[in-house]
Structures are given as C-alpha cells and as structure tokens.
Protein backbone atom coordinates (compact mmCIF):
# COMPACT_ATOMS: atom_id res chain seq x y z
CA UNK A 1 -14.18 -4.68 -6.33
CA UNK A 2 -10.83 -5.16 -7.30
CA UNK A 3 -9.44 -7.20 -4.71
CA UNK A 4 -7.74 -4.42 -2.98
CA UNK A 5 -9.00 -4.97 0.36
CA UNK A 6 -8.77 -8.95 0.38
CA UNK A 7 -5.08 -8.37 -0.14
CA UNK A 8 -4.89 -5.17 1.64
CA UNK A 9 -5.87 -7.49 5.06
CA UNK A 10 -3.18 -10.01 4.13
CA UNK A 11 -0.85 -7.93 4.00
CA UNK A 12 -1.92 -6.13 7.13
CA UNK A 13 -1.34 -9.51 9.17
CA UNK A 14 1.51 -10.27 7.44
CA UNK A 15 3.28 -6.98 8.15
CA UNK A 16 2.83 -7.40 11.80
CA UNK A 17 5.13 -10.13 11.54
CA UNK A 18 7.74 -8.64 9.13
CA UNK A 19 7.95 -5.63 12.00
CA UNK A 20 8.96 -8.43 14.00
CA UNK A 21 12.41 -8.97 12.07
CA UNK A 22 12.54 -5.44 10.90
CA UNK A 23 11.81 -6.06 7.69
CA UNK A 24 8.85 -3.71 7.66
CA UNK A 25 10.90 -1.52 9.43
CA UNK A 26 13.53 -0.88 6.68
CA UNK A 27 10.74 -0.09 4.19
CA UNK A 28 9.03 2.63 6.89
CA UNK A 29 12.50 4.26 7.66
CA UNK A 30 13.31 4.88 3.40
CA UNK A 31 9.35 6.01 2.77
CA UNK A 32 9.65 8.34 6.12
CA UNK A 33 13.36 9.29 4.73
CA UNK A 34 11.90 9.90 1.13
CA UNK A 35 8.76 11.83 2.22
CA UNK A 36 11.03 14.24 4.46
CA UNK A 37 13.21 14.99 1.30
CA UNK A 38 10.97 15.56 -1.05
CA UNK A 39 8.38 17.73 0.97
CA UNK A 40 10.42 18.75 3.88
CA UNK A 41 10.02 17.71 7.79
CA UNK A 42 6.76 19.63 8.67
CA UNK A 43 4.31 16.93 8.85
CA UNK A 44 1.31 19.81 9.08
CA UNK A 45 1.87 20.23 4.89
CA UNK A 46 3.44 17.10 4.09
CA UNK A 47 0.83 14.61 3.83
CA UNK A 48 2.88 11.81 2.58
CA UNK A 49 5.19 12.67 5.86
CA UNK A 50 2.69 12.37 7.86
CA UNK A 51 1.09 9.12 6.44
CA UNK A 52 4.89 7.70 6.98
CA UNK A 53 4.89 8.77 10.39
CA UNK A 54 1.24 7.51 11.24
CA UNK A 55 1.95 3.89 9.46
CA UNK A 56 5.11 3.73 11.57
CA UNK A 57 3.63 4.59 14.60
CA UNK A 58 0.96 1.90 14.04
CA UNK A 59 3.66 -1.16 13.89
CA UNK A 60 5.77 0.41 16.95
CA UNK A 61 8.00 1.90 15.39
CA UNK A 62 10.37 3.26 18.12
CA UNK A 63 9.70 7.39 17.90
CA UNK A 64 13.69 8.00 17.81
CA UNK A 65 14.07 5.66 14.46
CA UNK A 66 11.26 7.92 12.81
CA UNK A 67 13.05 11.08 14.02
CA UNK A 68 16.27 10.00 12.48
CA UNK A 69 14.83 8.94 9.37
CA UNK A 70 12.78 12.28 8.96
CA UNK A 71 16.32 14.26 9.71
CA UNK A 72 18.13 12.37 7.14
CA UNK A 73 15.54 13.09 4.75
CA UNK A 74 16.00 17.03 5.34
CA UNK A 75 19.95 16.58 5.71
CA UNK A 76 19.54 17.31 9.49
CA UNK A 77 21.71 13.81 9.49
CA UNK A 78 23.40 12.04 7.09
CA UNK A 79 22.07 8.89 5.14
CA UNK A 80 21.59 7.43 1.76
CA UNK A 81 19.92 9.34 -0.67
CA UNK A 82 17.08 6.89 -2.52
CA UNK A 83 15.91 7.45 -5.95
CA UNK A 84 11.65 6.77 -6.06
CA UNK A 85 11.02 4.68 -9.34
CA UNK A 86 8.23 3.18 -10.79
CA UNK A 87 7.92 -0.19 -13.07
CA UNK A 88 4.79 -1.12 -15.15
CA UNK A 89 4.77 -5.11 -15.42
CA UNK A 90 1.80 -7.68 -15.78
CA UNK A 91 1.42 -10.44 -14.25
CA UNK A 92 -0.46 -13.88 -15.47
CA UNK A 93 -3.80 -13.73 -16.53
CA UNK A 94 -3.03 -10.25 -18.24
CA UNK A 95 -3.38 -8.81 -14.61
CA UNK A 96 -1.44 -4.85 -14.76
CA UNK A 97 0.90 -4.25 -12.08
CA UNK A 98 2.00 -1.08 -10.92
CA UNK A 99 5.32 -1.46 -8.74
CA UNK A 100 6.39 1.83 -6.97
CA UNK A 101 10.02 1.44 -5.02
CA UNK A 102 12.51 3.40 -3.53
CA UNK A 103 16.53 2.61 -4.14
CA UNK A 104 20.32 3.59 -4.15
CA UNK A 105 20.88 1.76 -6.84
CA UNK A 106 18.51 1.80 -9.97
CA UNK A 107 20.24 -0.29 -12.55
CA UNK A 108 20.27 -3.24 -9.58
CA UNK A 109 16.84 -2.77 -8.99
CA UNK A 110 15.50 -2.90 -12.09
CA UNK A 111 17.33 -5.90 -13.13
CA UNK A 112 16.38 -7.57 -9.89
CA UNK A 113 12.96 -6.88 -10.63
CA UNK A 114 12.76 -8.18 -14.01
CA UNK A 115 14.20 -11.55 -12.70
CA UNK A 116 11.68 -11.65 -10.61
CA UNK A 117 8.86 -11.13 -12.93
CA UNK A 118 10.57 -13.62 -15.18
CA UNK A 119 10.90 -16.41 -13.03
CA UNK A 120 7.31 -15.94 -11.79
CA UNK A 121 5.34 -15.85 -15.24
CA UNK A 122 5.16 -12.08 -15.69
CA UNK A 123 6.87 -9.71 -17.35
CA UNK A 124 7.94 -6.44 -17.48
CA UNK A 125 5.98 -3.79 -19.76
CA UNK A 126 6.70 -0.38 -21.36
CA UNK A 127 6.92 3.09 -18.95
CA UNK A 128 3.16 4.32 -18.73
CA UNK A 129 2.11 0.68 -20.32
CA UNK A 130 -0.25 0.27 -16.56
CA UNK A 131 0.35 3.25 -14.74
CA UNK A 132 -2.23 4.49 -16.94
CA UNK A 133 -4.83 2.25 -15.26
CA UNK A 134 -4.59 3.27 -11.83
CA UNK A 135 -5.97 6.65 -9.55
CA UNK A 136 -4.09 7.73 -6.01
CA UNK A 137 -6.67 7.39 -3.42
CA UNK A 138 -6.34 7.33 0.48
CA UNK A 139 -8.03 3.78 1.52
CA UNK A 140 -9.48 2.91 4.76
CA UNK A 141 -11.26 -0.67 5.85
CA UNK A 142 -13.25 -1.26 8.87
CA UNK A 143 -14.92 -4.37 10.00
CA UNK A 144 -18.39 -4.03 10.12
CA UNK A 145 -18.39 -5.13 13.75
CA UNK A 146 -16.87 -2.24 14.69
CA UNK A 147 -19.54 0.59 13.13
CA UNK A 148 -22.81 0.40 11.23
CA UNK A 149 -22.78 1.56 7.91
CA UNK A 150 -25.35 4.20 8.51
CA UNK A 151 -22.34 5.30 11.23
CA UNK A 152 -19.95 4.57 9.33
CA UNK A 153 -21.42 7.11 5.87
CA UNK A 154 -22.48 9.67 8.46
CA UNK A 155 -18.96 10.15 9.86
CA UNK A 156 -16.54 9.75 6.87
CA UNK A 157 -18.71 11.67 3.85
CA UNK A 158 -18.83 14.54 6.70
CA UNK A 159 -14.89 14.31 6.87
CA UNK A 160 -14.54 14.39 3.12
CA UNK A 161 -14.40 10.34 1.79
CA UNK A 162 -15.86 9.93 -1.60
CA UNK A 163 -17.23 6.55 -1.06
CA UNK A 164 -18.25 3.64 1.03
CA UNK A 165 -18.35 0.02 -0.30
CA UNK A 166 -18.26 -3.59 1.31
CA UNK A 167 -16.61 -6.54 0.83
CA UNK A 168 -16.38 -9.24 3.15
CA UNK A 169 -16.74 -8.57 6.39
CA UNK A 170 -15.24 -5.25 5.65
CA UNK A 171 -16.66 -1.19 4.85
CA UNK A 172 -13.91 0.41 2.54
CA UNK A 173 -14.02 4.10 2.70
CA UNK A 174 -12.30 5.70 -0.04
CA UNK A 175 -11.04 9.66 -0.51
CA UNK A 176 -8.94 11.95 -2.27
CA UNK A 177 -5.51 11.69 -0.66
CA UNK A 178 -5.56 15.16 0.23
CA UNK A 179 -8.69 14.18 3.16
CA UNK A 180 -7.13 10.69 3.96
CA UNK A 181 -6.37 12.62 7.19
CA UNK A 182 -8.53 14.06 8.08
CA UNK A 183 -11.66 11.15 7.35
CA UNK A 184 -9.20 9.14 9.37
CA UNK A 185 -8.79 11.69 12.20
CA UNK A 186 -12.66 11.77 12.49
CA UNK A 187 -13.22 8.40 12.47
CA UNK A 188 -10.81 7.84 15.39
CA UNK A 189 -12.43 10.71 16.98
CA UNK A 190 -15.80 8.73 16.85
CA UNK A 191 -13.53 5.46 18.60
CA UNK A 192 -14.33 3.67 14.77
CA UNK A 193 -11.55 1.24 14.75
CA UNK A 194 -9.54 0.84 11.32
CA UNK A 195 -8.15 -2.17 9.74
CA UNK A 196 -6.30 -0.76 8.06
CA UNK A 197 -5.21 2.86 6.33
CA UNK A 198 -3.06 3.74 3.18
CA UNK A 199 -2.84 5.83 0.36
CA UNK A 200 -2.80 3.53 -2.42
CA UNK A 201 -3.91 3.23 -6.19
CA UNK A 202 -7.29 2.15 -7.42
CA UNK A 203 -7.52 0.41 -10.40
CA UNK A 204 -9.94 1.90 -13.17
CA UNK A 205 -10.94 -1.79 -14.25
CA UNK A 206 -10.72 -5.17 -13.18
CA UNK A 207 -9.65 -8.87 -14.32
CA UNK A 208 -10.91 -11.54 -13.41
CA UNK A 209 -8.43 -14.56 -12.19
CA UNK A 210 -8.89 -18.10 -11.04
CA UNK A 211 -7.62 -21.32 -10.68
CA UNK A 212 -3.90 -21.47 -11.62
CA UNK A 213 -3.59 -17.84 -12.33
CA UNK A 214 -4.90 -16.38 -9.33
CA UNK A 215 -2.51 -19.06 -7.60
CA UNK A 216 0.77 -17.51 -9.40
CA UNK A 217 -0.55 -13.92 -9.20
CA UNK A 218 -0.66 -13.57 -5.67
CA UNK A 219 2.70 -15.49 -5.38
CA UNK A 220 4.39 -13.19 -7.33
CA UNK A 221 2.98 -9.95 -5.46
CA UNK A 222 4.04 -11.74 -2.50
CA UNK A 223 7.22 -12.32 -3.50
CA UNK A 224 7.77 -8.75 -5.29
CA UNK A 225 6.46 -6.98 -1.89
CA UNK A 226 8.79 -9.25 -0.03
CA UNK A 227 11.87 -7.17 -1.81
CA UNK A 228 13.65 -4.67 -0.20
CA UNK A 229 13.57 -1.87 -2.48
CA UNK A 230 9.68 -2.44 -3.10
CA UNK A 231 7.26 -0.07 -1.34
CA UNK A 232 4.25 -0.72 -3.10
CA UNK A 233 2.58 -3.16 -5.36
CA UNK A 234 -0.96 -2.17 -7.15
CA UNK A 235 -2.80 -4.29 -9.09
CA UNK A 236 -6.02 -4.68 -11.00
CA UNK A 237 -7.08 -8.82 -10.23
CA UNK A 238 -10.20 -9.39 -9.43
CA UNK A 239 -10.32 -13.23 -7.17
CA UNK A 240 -13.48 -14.73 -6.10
CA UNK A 241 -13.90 -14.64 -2.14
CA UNK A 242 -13.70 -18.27 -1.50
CA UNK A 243 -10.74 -18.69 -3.68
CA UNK A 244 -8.63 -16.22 -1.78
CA UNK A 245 -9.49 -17.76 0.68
CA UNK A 246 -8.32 -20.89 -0.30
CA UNK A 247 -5.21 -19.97 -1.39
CA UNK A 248 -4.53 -17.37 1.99
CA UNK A 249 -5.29 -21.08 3.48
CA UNK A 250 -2.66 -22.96 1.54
C-alpha cells in the first residue's frame, strides 16, 4: 500500500477542525465553483459536481454557501474565475508528488509553491516529470468494525469497485471514478459507514521512507495542503505503520 489511507485518515480528522475556521471551507467553495464551470450545474452528469457537493455536505457546509458557489461557477452570480493547475515536485527520499490547485493568480502560486518545496527539502520537477506515476481513482475506507469483508466485497464489486484491500484497521475499496457514486450510494444504502470518500490518485509504485525522511515528508504535505490555493496533494511514500504512528503522535 502506498500510504494513501494512513494519510487519507489524518487528514480526515484534521479537516474537521479546519471546517471549524473555514479553512476547509474556502477550498470546498473554489472546487464546488470550479466543478460548476467546467461541467455545468447539473450534478446528475457532473460527477466532479457532485463529489464537491457530497464532500461539502459531509463537513456542514451550510446548503446556501454550496448554492452560491455552484451559481458562480455557471455565471448565475458573479465571482472569481480560478485557473486549475498542476505541479510535479518530489519530496525527500525521492518520494513524487503530484500537487493539483486551483488559483486567480498563477505566477503567485507557483512561486509560492516552489518556496515552499525549497524551504522543506524538496523541489520542484519538470511538467509530466510525476504526473506520469499516478491513476484517478474514486477511494473509499471503512473500518472494519463497521462491515465484514465478505459484506463489505459483496456490496461494493456489485456496485462497480475494482478492488478491496486492508490496511490497518481499515477496508479500502477502490473504483473507476465514473462508479465512485454509485459504490458509495450502495454502500450507504446497506447503512456501511465510510471513513472517508474521495476521488484521488493512486500511485503506480511505491517508496519506501523512514526515519528522518518520512519525518520531513509528511511535514511538507502538511504544510503544502495547509495552502490556500492547494486542493490536492498525491504522493507515492510508502511509511511503516508504527512509524506513522509515531510521528501522527509527535
């Protein structure tokens, strides 16, 4: 495993608290904004609107903030147009990073994120230099308390996931993006209670980091998620159990 659902739970727990000081907020408004724009307000073919919408909904967002974001996204209302861009970086320990954003300014962004990198021991790499490395797939975790894995395969192959692996104390279902719905329709329908639910982007390989390295790698994707503009941060580290857990810990 690549460590995606290790850090896919931190950050879960750690965005209930950004929604707290709207920080999380922000980010949900320009990805609902973005999605509307790009594949119009109908969330019945825009699945990227609707995964918005759903995310939102899941951290409270008040249902009149989504509808203005979604109406500035088709023009309905007025707001600031944002600009999706993408920055292939690594990290130490050679680990690829694919950072996926959304901005009104591009030339600030860019040059905010390579002081960034800088400061924290990465660097910034060539266009296509990672991107190269990772596949769009709709990701779904479930704590085994909450279904058996014979439940679990039963329900979400029959909706359409590809596969069903474990790590932790956690079943990660994985799909095309084009069933994330609808595997994550049925397994609400079945009362199967999520973790947590994104599209995201699977690594095609792994490396392995410890000690000092895993320490500064998940600093930095802290600190990168942590920026305004930033939407998304994928990665291909691989960090033992216990030393995440360590360092979650610290």
């Amino acid at each position: 495993m690549s460590g995606h659902s290790k850090w896919a739970t931190i950050k879960h727990k750690k965005a209930a608290a950004d929604a707290k000081r709207g920080a999380l907020f922000t980010k949900l408004t320009k990805e609902i904004t973005a999605a509307a724009k790009a594949g119009g307000g109908d969330t019945e073919s825009n699945i990227r609107l609707r995964t918005a919408i759903l995310r939102a909904k899941a951290y409270n967002m008040p249902s009149s903030n989504i509808d203005n974001a979604v109406k500035k996204g088709t023009g309905e209302l007025p707001g600031v147009i944002y600009e999706e861009v993408v920055f292939d970086a690594y990290a130490p320990g050679g680990v690829a990073l694919l950072i996926e954003g959304l901005t009104d300014n591009k030339n600030r962004t860019t040059a905010e994120i390579r002081n960034i990198l800088n400061k924290k021991n990465g660097s910034m790499a060539g266009a296509g230099s990672t991107s190269w490395m990772f596949t769009a797939k709709g990701v779904i975790t479930v704590k085994k308390d909450n279904a058996s894995e014979d439940q679990l395969m039963e329900v979400a192959l029959e909706a359409g996931a590809e596969d069903i692996g474990t790590e932790g104390d956690l079943f990660e279902v994985t799909c095309e993006p084009a069933a994330f719905n609808q595997v994550k329709v049925a397994l609400e329908a079945k009362n199967i209670v999520t973790e947590s639910a994104e599209l995201t982007k699977i690594p095609s390989s792994t490396v392995r980091v410890v000690g000092n390295d895993a320490k500064q790698v998940l600093a930095l994707m802290e600190v990168l998620e942590e920026h305004e503009d930033v939407q998304a941060v994928h990665a291909n580290f691989d960090i033992p159990d216990e030393e995440m857990e360590q360092i979650s810990a610290e």
